[in-house]
Protein backbone atom coordinates (compact mmCIF):
# COMPACT_ATOMS: atom_id res chain seq x y z
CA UNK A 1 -13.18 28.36 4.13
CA UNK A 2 -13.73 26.24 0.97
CA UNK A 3 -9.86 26.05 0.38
CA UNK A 4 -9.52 24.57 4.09
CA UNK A 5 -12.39 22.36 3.92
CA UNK A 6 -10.33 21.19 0.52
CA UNK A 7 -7.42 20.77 2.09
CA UNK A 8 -8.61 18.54 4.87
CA UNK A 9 -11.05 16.33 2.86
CA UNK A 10 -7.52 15.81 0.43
CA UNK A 11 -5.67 15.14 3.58
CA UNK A 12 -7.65 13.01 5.57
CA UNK A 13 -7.22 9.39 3.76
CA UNK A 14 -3.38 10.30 4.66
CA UNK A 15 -3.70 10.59 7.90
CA UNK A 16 -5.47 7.67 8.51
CA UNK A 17 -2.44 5.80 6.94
CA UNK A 18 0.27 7.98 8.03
CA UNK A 19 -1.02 8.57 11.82
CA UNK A 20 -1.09 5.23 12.97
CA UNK A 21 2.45 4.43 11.31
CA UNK A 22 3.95 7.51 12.46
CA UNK A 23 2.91 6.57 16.52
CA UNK A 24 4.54 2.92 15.86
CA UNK A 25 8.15 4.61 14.36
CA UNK A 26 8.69 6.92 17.48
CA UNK A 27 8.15 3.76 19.17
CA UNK A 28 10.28 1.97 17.30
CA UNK A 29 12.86 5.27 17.26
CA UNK A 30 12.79 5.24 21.23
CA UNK A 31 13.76 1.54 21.82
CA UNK A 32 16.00 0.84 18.61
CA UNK A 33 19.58 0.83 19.59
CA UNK A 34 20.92 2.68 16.33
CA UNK A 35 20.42 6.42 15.05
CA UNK A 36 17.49 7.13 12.15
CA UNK A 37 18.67 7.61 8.83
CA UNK A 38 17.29 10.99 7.28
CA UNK A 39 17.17 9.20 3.93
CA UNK A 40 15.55 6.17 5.58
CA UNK A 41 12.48 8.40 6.70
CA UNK A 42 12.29 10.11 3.51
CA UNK A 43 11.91 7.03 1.29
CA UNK A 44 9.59 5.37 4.04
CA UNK A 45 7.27 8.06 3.85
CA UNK A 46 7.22 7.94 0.03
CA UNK A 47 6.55 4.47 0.64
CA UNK A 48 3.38 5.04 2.80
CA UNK A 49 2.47 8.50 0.55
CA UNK A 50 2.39 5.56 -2.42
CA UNK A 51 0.52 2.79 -0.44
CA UNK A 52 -2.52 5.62 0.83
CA UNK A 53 -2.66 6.54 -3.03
CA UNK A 54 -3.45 3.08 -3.47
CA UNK A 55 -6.23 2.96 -1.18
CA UNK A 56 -7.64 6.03 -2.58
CA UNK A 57 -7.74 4.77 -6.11
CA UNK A 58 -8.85 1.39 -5.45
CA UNK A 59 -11.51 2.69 -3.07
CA UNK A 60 -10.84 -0.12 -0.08
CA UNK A 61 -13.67 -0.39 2.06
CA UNK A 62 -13.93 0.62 5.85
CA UNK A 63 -15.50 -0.41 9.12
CA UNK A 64 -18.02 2.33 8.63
CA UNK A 65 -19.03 0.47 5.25
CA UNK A 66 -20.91 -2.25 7.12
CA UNK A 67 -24.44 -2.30 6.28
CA UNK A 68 -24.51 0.82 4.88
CA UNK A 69 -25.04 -0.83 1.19
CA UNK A 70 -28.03 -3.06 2.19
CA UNK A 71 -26.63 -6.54 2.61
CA UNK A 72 -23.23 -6.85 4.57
CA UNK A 73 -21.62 -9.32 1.55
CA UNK A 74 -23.34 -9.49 -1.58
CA UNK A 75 -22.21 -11.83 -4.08
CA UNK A 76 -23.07 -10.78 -7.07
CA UNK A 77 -19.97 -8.41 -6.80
CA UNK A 78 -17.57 -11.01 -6.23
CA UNK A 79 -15.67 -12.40 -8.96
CA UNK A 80 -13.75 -15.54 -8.81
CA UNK A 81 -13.45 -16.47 -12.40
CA UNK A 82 -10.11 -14.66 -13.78
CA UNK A 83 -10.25 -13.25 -16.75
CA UNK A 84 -13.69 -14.35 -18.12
CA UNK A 85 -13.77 -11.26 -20.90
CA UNK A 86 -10.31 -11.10 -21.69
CA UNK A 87 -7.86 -8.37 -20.43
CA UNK A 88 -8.41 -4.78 -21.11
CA UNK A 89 -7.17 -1.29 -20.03
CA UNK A 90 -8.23 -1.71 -16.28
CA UNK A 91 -6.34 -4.84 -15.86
CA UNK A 92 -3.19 -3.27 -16.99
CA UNK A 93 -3.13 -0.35 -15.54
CA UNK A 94 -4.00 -2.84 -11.91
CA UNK A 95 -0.36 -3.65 -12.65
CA UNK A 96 0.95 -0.94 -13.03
CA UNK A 97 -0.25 0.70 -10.22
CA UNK A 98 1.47 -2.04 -7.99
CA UNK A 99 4.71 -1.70 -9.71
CA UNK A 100 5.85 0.82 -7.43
CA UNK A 101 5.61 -1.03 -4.74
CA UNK A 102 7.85 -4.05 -6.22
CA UNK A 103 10.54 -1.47 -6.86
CA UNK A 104 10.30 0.16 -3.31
CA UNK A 105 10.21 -2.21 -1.11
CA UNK A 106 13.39 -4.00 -1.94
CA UNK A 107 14.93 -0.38 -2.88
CA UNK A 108 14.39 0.81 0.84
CA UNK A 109 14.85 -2.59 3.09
CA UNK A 110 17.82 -4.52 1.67
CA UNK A 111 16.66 -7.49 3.61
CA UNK A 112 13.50 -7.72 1.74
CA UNK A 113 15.33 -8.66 -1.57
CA UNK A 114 13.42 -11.82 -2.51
CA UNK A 115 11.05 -11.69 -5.66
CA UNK A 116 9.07 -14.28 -3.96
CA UNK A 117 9.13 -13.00 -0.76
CA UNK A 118 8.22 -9.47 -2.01
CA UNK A 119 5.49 -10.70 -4.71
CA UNK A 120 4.20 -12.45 -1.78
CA UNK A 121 3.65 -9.46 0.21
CA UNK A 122 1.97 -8.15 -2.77
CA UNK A 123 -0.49 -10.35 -3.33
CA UNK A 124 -1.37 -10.68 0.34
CA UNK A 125 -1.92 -6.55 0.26
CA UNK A 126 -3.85 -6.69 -2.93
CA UNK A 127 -5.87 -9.32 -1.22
CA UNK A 128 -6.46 -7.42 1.49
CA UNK A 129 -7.63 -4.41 -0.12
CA UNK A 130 -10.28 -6.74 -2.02
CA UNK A 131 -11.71 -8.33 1.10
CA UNK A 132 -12.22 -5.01 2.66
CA UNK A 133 -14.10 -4.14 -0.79
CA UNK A 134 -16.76 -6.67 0.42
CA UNK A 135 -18.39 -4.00 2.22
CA UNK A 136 -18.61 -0.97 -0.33
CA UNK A 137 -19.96 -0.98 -3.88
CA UNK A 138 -16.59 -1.13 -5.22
CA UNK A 139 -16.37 -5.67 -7.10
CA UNK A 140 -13.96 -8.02 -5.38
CA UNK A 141 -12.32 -9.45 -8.21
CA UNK A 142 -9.48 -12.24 -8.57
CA UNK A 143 -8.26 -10.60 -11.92
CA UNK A 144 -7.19 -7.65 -9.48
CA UNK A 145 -4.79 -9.70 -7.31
CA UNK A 146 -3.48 -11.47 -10.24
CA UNK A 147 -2.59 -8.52 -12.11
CA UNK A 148 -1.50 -6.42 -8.68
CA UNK A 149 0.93 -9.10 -8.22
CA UNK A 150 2.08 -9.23 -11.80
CA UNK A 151 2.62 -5.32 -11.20
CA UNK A 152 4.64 -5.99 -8.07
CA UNK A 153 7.08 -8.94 -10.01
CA UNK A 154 7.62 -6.52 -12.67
CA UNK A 155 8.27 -3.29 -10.24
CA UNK A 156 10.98 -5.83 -9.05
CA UNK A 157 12.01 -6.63 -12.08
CA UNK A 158 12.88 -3.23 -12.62
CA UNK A 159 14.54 -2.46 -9.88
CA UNK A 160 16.54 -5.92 -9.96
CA UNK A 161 17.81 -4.08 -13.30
CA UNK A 162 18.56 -0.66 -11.97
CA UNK A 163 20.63 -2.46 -9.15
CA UNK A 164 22.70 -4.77 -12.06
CA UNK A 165 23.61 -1.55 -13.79
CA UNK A 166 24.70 0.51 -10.80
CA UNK A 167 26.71 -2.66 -9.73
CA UNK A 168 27.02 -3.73 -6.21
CA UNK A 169 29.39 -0.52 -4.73
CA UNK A 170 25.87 1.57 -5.26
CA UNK A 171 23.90 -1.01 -3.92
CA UNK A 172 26.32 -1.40 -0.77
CA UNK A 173 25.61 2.63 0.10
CA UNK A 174 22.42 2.12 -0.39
CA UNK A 175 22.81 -0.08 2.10
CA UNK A 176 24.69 2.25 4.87
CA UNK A 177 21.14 4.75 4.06
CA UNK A 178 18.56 2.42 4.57
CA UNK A 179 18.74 1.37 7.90
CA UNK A 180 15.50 -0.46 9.04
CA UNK A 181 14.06 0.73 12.50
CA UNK A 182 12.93 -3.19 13.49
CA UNK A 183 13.22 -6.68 10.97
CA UNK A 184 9.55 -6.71 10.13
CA UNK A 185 9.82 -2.52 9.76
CA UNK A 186 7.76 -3.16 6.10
CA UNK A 187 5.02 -5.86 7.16
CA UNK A 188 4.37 -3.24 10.43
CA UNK A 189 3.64 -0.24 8.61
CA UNK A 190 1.45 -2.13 5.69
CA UNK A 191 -0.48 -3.80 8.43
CA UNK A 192 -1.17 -0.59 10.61
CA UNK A 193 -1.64 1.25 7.29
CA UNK A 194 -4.51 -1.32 6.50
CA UNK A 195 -6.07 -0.77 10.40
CA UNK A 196 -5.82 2.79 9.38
CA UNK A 197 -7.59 3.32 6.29
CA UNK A 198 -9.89 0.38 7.68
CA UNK A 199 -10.86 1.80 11.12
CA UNK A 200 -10.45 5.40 10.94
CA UNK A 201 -11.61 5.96 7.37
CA UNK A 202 -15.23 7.47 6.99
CA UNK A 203 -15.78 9.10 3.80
CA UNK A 204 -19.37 10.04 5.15
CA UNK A 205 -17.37 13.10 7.41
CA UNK A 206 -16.66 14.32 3.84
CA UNK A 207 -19.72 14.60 3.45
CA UNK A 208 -20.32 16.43 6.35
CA UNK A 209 -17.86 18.92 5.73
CA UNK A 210 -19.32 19.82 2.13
C-alpha cells in the first residue's frame, strides 16, 4: 500500500502536465492531415517529462495556493532588484536547469530555430512560473528569469554547436523525424502544461494520501 501511495504522489505533478497535453495531441492527431512521427512523440514527451521536472523543482504555485498562506500577494517575497548580493550557487544552477529547454526546443521543431525567438519563450515561461509563485511561500525573484533565460541562450548555444558539427545532411533528417502536429505545436503544450500544473495541482491531496 505504501509503495502505491508512492507511486501516485511521484506521479501526480505528471499528470497534471502530461494529461491536459496528451487530450490536445489526439486532437491535433485526428484533424492533422499528415501521419505522427514515432520519434516526434518520443522527444515531445521528453520535452514535457523535462518541463513538469521544472515545476517540481521550482515549486510553481497553484490555484489551490490562494489564501492558503495568509495574504493572497505579499511583498516582502518579491524581489525586483537583480542581483543585490552577488551571484551564487542557486543562480547558476537557475541556468542550468533551463538549458535543456534551449537545446530541445529547436532540436525537436525545426521551425523554432531562432535564439531570440526561443530565449523569448524562455523568459516568458520562467516568468510565468514566478507569477504563479505569488501565491505559495516559494520568493518571486527577477534574478530567476534573468538567469532562466541565460540557461535557455546557452542550451541553444549548445545545440547551435552540435548542429555545426553534424553539418546540415543530419540536420535535414532530423528534419524528415520531427514533424510538428500544428505551427504553434510548442507554445500549445507549454501553455496547457502551465493550466495543468496551475489548475489541477493540489499538493494538499498528498497530504491526504500520507
Amino acid at each position: 500500500m505504501k509503495k502505491m501511495i508512492y507511486f501516485l504522489s511521484t506521479a501526480y505533478p505528471y499528470v497534471c502536465v502530461l494529461v491536459p497535453c496528451m487530450l490536445c495531441q489526439i486532437y491535433m492527431v485526428k484533424k492533422g492531415r499528415h501521419g505522427v512521427r514515432p520519434a516526434h512523440l518520443i522527444w515531445t514527451y521528453i520535452f514535457l517529462i523535462y518541463i513538469s521536472m521544472v515545476f517540481s523543482v521550482t515549486g510553481s504555485g497553484s490555484i489551490w495556493d490562494f489564501g492558503a498562506f495568509g495574504d493572497l500577494v505579499r511583498t516582502d517575497e518579491i524581489n525586483l532588484i537583480p542581483f543585490a548580493g552577488g551571484v551564487g550557487f542557486g543562480q547558476v544552477m537557475n541556468a542550468f536547469m533551463f538549458m535543456p529547454f534551449g537545446f530541445l526546443v529547436p532540436f525537436i521543431w525545426t521551425e523554432r530555430r531562432s535564439l531570440l525567438r526561443v530565449a523569448a519563450t524562455g523568459a516568458c515561461l520562467s516568468t510565468a512560473i514566478e507569477l504563479c509563485q505569488l501565491f505559495n511561500r516559494r520568493v518571486t525573484d527577477v534574478e530567476d528569469v534573468i538567469m532562466n533565460t541565460l540557461g535557455t541562450i546557452a542550451g541553444f548555444a549548445v545545440w547551435a554547436a552540435l548542429s555545426r558539427i553534424t553539418g546540415e545532411k543530419n540536420r535535414e533528417k532530423q528534419s524528415t523525424r520531427t514533424v510538428a502536429l500544428a505551427h504553434n505545436e510548442m507554445e500549445i503544450y507549454l501553455v496547457l502544461a502551465l493550466l495543468g500544473r496551475f489548475l489541477l495541482y493540489n499538493w494538499r491531496v498528498l497530504l491526504q494520501w500520507y
